[in-house]
Protein backbone atom coordinates (compact mmCIF):
# COMPACT_ATOMS: atom_id res chain seq x y z
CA UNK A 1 0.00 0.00 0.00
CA UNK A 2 0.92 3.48 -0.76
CA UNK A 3 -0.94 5.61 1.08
CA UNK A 4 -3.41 6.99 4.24
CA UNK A 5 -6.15 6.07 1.88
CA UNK A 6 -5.10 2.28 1.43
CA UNK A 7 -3.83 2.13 4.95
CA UNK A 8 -7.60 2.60 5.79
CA UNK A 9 -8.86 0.30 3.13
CA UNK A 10 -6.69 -2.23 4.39
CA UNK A 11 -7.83 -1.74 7.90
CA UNK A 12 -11.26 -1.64 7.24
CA UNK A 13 -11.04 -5.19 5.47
CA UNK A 14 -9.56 -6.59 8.23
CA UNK A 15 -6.30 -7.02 7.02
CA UNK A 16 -3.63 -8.26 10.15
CA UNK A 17 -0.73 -5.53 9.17
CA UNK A 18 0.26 -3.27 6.57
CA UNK A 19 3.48 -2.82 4.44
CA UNK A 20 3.76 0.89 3.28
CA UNK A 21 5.74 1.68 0.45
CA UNK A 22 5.59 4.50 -2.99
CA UNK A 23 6.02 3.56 -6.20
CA UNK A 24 4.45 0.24 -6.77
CA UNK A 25 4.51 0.58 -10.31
CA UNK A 26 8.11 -0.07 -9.93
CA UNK A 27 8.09 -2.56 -7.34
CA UNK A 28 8.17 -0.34 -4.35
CA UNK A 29 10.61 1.94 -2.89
CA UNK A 30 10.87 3.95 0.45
CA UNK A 31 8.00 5.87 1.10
CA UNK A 32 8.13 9.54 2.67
CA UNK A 33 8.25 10.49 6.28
CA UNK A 34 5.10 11.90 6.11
CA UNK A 35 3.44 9.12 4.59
CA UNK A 36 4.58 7.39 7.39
CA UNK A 37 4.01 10.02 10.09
CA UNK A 38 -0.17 10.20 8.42
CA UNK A 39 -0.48 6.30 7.82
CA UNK A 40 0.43 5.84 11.59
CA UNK A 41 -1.81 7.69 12.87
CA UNK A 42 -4.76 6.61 10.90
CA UNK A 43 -4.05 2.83 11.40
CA UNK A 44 -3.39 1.07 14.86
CA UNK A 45 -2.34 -1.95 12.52
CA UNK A 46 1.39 -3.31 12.54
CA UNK A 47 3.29 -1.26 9.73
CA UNK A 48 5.84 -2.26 8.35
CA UNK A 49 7.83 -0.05 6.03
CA UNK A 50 9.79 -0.65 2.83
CA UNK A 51 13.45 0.09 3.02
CA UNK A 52 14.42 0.36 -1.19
CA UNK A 53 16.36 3.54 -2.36
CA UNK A 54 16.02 2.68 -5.62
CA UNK A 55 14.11 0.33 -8.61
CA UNK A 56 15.74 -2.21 -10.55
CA UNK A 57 17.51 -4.51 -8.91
CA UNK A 58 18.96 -4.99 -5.55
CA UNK A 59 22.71 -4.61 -5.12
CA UNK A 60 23.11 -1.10 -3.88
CA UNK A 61 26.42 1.49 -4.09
CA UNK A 62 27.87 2.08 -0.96
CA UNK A 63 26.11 5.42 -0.89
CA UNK A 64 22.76 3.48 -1.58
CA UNK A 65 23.60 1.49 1.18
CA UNK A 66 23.91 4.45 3.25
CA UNK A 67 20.59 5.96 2.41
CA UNK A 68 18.93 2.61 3.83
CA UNK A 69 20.70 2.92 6.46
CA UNK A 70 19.50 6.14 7.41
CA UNK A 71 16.12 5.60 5.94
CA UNK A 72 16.10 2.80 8.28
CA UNK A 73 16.41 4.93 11.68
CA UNK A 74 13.96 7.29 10.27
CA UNK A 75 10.99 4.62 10.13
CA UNK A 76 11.65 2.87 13.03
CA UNK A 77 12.17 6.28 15.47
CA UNK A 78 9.00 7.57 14.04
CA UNK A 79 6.50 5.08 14.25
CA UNK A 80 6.97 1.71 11.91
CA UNK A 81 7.08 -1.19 13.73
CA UNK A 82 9.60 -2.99 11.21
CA UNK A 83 10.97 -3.20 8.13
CA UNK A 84 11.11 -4.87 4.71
CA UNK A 85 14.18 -5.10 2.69
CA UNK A 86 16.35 -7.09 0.14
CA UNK A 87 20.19 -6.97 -0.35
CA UNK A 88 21.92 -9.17 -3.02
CA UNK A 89 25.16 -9.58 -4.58
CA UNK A 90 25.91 -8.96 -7.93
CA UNK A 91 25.60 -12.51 -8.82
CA UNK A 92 22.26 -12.19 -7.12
CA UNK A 93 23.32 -14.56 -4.01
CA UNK A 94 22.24 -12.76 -0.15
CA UNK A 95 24.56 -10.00 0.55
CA UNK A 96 24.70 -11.42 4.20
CA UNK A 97 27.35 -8.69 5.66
CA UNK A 98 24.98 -5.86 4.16
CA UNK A 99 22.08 -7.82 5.67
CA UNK A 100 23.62 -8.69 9.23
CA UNK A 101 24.43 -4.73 9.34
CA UNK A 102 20.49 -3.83 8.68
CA UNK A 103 19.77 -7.08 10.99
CA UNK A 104 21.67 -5.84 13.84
CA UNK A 105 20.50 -1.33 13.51
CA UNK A 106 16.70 -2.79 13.36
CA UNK A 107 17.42 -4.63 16.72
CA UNK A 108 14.26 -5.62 18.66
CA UNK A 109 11.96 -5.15 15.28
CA UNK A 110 10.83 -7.30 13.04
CA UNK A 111 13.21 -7.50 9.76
CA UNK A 112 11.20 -9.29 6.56
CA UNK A 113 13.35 -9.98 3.16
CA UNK A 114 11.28 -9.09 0.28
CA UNK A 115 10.93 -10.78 -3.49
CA UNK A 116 14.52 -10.10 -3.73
CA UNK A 117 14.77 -13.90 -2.95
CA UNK A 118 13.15 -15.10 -5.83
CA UNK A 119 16.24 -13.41 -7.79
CA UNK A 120 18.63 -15.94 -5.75
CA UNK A 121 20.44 -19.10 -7.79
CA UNK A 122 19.73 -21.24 -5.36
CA UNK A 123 16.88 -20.93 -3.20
CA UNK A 124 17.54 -23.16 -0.22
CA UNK A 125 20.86 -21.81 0.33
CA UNK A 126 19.28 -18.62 0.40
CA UNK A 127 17.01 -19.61 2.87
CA UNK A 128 19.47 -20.56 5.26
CA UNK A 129 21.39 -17.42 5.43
CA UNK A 130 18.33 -15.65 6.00
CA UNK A 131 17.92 -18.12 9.10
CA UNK A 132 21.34 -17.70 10.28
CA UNK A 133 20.72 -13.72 9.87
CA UNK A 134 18.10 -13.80 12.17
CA UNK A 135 15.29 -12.48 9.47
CA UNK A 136 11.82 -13.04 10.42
CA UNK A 137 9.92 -13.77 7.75
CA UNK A 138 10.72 -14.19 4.16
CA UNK A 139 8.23 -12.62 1.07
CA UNK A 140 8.72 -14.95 -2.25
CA UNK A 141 6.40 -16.38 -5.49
CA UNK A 142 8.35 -19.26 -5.53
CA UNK A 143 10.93 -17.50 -7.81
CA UNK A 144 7.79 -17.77 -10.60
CA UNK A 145 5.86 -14.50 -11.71
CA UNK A 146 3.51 -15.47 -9.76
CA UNK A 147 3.07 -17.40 -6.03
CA UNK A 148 0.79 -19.84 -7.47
CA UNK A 149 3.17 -21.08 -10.18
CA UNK A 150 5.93 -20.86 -8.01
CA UNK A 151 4.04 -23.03 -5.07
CA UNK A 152 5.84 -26.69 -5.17
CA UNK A 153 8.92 -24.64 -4.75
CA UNK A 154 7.00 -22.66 -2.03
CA UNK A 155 5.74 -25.94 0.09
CA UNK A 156 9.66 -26.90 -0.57
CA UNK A 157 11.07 -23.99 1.50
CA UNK A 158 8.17 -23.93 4.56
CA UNK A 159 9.45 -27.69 4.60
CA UNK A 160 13.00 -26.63 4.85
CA UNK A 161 12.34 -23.94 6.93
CA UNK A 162 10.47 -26.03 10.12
CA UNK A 163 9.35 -22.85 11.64
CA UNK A 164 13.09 -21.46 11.99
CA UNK A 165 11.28 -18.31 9.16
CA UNK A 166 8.41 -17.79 7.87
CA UNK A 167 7.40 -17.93 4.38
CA UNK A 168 4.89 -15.48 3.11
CA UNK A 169 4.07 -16.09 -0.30
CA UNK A 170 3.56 -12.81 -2.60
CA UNK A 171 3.03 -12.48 -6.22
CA UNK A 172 -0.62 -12.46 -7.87
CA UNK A 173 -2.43 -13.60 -5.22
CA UNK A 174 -6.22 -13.04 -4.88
CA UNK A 175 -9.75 -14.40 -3.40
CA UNK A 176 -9.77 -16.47 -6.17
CA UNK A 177 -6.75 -18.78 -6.10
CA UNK A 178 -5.47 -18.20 -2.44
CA UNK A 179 -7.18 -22.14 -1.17
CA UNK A 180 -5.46 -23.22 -4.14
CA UNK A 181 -2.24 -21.77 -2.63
CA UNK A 182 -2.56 -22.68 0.75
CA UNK A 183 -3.10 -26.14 -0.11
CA UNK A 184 -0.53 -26.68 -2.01
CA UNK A 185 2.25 -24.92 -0.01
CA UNK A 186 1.29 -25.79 3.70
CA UNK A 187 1.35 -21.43 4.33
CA UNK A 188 -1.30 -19.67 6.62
CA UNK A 189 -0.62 -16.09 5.72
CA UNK A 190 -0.02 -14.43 2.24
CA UNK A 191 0.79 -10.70 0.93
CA UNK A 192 -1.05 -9.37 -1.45
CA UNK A 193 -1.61 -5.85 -3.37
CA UNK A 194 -5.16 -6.15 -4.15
CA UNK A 195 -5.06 -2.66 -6.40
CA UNK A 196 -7.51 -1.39 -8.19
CA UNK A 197 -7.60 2.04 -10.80
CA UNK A 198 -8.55 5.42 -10.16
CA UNK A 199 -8.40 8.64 -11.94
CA UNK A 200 -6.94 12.18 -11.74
CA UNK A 201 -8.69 14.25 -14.31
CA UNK A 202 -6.21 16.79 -14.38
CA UNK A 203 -3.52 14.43 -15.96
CA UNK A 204 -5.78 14.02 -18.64
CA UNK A 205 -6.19 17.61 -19.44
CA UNK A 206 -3.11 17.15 -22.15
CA UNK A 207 -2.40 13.77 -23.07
CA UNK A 208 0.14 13.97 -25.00
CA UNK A 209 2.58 15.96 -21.59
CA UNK A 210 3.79 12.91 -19.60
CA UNK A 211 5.44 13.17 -16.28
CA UNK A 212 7.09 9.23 -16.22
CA UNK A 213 7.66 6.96 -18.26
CA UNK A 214 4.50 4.21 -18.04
CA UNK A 215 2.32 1.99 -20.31
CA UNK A 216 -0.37 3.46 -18.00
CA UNK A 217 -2.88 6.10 -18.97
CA UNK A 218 -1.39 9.86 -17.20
CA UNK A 219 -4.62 10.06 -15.74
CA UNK A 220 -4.92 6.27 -14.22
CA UNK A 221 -3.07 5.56 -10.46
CA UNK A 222 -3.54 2.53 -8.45
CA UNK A 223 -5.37 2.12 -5.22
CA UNK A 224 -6.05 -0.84 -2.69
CA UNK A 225 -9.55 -2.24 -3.35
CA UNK A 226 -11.91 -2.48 -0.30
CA UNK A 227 -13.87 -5.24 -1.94
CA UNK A 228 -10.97 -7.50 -2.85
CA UNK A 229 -9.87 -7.00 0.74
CA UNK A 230 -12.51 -8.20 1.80
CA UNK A 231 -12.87 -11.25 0.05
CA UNK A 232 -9.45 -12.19 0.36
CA UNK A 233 -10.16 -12.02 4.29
CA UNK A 234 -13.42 -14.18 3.74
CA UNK A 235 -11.62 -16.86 1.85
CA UNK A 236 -8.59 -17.08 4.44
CA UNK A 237 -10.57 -16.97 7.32
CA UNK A 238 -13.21 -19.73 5.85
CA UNK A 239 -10.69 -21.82 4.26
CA UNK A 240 -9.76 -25.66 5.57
CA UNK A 241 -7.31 -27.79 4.93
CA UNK A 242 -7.67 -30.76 3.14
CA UNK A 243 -4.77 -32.24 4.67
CA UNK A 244 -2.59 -31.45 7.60
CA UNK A 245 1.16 -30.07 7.57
């Protein structure tokens, strides 16, 4: 979510905690302190903030590194209760001194690696770095564009893992196919965007100015859908296993 608005969309759904972020059209990068400073005090849900100075992909400069680093004080003194973040090497392997350093400056707070994971050569190596870092709770599709294509390989790390993480699966998910996923990957929680379109009228005023570069219409922005929230809640909270784990 990117926004006050969302934050209360989400709440009102019933969602259990919120990740904050800006730019989801490119994946999600740091959001502002005063999106943060607003969000918290219109939710009383866990928020968790993204930690991302930039899009593309995730092995930072040293003065990138530095920015999250700061970035990461900033949230947590004013009001997140923990942070999301993904550092890799160039070769796309866990930058675990990087990580150990954001690890250790979150202290006490929760610390969740994001879909940077599903970049990693080898998954279940991955996986156990994260464990020996200390991380909390792991975000990945299965390293598939989406979590339900990616879900044997999803039931294959909450396997590994034996409770040491958790995995939240992310990628695609909706009302529609989440039993699907949490049958076939043992999970009881999932992220999910859940956006829908709205409009800006002024954008459209001269189509042919454009202020990014975007496939979208200038006049078309993405917000979290109250009825999708909801039915995503409906189907978790009504769904049974078929089989145990």
């Amino acid at each position: 979510m990117a926004s006050i608005e969302d934050a209360q969309t989400a709440q009102t759904g019933h969602a259990d905690r919120l990740e904050l972020n800006t730019a989801l059209s490119l994946g999600g990068l740091t959001p502002s302190l005063g999106a943060l400073l607003e969000v918290r005090q219109a939710s009383r849900l866990p928020l968790l903030v993204m930690l991302r100075p930039r899009p593309s992909g995730f092995c930072y400069s040293r003065a990138e590194f530095r920015v999250l680093l700061r970035d990461l004080d900033l949230v947590l003194s004013h009001g997140a209760d923990g942070i999301v973040f993904g550092i890799l090497n160039e070769d796309a392997t866990v930058d675990a001194v990087r990580c150990r350093e954001v690890v250790r400056q979150a202290g006490r707070h929760p610390v969740v690696f994001h879909r940077a994971f599903d970049l990693t050569p080898e998954p279940a190596e991955a996986l156990e770095v994260l464990i020996d870092l200390g991380i909390r709770r792991v975000m990945t599709s299965g390293q598939q564009p989406t979590a339900l294509a990616g879900a044997s390989c999803i039931a294959g790390l909450v396997r590994q893992a034996a409770g040491r993480i958790e995995i939240l699966p992310a990628g695609g998910i909706t009302s529609s196919n989440v039993s699907r996923l949490l049958e076939r990957t043992g999970c009881t929680q999932v992220h999910a965007g859940l956006r829908g379109e709205r409009r800006d009228l002024s954008a459209g005023n001269r189509p042919e100015i454009a202020f990014a570069r975007s496939l979208a219409a200038p006049d078309v922005y993405e917000t979290t859908e109250l009825a999708a929230v909801r039915a995503l809640r409906h189907t978790l909270d009504t769904w049974r296993p078929s089989q145990r784990w």
